[in-house]
C-alpha atoms as a PDB file:
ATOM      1  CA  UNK A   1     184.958 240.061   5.927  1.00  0.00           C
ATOM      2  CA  UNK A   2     185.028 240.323   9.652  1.00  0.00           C
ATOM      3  CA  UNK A   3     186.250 236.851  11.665  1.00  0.00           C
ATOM      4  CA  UNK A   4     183.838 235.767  14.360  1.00  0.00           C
ATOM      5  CA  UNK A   5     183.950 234.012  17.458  1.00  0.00           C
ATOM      6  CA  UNK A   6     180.454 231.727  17.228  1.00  0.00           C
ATOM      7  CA  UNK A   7     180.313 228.377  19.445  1.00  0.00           C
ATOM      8  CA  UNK A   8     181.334 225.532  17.462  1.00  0.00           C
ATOM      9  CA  UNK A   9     178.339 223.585  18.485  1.00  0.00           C
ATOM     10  CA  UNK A  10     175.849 226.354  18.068  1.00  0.00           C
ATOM     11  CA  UNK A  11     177.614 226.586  14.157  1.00  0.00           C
ATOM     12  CA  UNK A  12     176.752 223.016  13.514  1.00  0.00           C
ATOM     13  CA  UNK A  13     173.351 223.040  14.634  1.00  0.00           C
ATOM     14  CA  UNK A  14     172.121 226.094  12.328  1.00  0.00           C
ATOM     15  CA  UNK A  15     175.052 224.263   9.515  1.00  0.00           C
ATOM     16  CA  UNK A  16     172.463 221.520   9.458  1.00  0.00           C
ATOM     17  CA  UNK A  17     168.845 223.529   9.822  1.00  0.00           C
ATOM     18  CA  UNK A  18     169.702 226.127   6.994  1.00  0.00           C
ATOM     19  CA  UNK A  19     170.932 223.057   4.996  1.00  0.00           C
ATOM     20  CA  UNK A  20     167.357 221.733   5.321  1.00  0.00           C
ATOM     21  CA  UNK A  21     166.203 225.138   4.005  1.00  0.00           C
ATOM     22  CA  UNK A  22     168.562 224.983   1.489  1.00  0.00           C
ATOM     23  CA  UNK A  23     170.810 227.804   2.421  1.00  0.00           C
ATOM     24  CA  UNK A  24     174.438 227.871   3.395  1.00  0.00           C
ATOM     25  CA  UNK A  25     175.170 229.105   6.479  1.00  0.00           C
ATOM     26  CA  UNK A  26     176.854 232.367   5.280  1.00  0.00           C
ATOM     27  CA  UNK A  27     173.706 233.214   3.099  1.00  0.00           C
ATOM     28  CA  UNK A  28     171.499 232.690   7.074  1.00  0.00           C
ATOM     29  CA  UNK A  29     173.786 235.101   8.161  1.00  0.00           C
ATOM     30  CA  UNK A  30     173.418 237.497   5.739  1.00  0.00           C
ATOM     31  CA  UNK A  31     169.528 236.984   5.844  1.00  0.00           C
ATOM     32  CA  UNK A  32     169.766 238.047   9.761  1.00  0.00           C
ATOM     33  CA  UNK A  33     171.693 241.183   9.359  1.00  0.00           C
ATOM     34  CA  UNK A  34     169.459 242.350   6.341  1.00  0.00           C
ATOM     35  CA  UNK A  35     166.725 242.037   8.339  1.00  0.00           C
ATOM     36  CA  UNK A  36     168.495 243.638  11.290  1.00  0.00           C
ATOM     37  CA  UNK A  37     169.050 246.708   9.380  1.00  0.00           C
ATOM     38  CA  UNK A  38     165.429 246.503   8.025  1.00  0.00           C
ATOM     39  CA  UNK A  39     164.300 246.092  11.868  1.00  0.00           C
ATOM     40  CA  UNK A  40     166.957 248.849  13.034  1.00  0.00           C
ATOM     41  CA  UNK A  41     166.998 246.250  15.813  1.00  0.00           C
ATOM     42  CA  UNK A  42     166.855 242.581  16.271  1.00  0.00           C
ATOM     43  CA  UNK A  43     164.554 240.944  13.683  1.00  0.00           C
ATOM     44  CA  UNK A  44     162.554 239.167  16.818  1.00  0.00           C
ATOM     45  CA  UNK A  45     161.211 240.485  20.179  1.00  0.00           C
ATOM     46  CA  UNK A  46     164.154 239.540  22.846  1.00  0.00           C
ATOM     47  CA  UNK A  47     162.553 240.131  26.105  1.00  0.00           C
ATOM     48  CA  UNK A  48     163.263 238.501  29.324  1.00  0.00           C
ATOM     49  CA  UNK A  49     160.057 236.357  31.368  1.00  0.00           C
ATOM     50  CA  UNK A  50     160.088 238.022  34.634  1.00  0.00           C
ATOM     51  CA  UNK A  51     161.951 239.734  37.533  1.00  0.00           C
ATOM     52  CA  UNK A  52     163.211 236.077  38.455  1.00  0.00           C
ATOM     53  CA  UNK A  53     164.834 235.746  35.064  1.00  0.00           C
ATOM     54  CA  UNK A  54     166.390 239.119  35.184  1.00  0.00           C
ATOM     55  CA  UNK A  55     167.881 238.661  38.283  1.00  0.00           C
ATOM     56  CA  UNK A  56     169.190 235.461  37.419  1.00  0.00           C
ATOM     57  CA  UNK A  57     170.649 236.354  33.983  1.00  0.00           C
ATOM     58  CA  UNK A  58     172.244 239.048  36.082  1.00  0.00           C
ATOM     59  CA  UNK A  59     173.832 237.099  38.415  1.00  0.00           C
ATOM     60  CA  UNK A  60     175.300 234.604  36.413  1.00  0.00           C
ATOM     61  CA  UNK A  61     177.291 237.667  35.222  1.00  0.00           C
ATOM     62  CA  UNK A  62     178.453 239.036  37.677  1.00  0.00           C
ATOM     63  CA  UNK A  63     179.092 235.334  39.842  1.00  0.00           C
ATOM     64  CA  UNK A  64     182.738 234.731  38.424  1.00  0.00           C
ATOM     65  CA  UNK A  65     184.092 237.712  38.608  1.00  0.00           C
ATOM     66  CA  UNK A  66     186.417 238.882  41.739  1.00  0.00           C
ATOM     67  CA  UNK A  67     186.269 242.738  43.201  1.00  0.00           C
ATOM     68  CA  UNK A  68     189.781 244.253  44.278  1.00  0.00           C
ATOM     69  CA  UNK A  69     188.646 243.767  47.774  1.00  0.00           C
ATOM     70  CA  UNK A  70     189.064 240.277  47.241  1.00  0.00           C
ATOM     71  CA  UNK A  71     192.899 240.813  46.088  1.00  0.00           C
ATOM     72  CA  UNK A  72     195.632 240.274  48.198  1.00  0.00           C
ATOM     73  CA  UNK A  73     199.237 240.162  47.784  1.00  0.00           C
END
């Protein structure tokens, strides 16, 4: 088994939904990547709403980080 970094909060949120369903967490996961394979892709469309969106997702990137230009001794 391969450890995973998932947000804590993000964990208890589908914890409690797949509970609902009547699946343990583990078993969602495993659901997800079967499909994944099945989809040779994400099991869902993942697209992006506009320009505006892309832009902004791409910023958000990019905004903490520091070019060497920026480094001095």
């Amino acid at each position: 088994m391969k450890a995973t970094k998932i947000d804590p909060q993000l964990l208890e949120k589908a914890t409690i939904i797949f509970a609902e369903l009547g699946l343990p967490i583990e078993q969602a996961i495993n659901v997800f990547l079967a499909k994944s394979v099945q989809a040779k892709g994400f099991p869902f469309s993942v697209a992006l709403e506009n320009e505006a969106e892309a832009q902004g997702a791409l910023h958000s990137q990019t905004q903490n980080k520091i070019s060497n230009a920026e480094i001095t001794e």
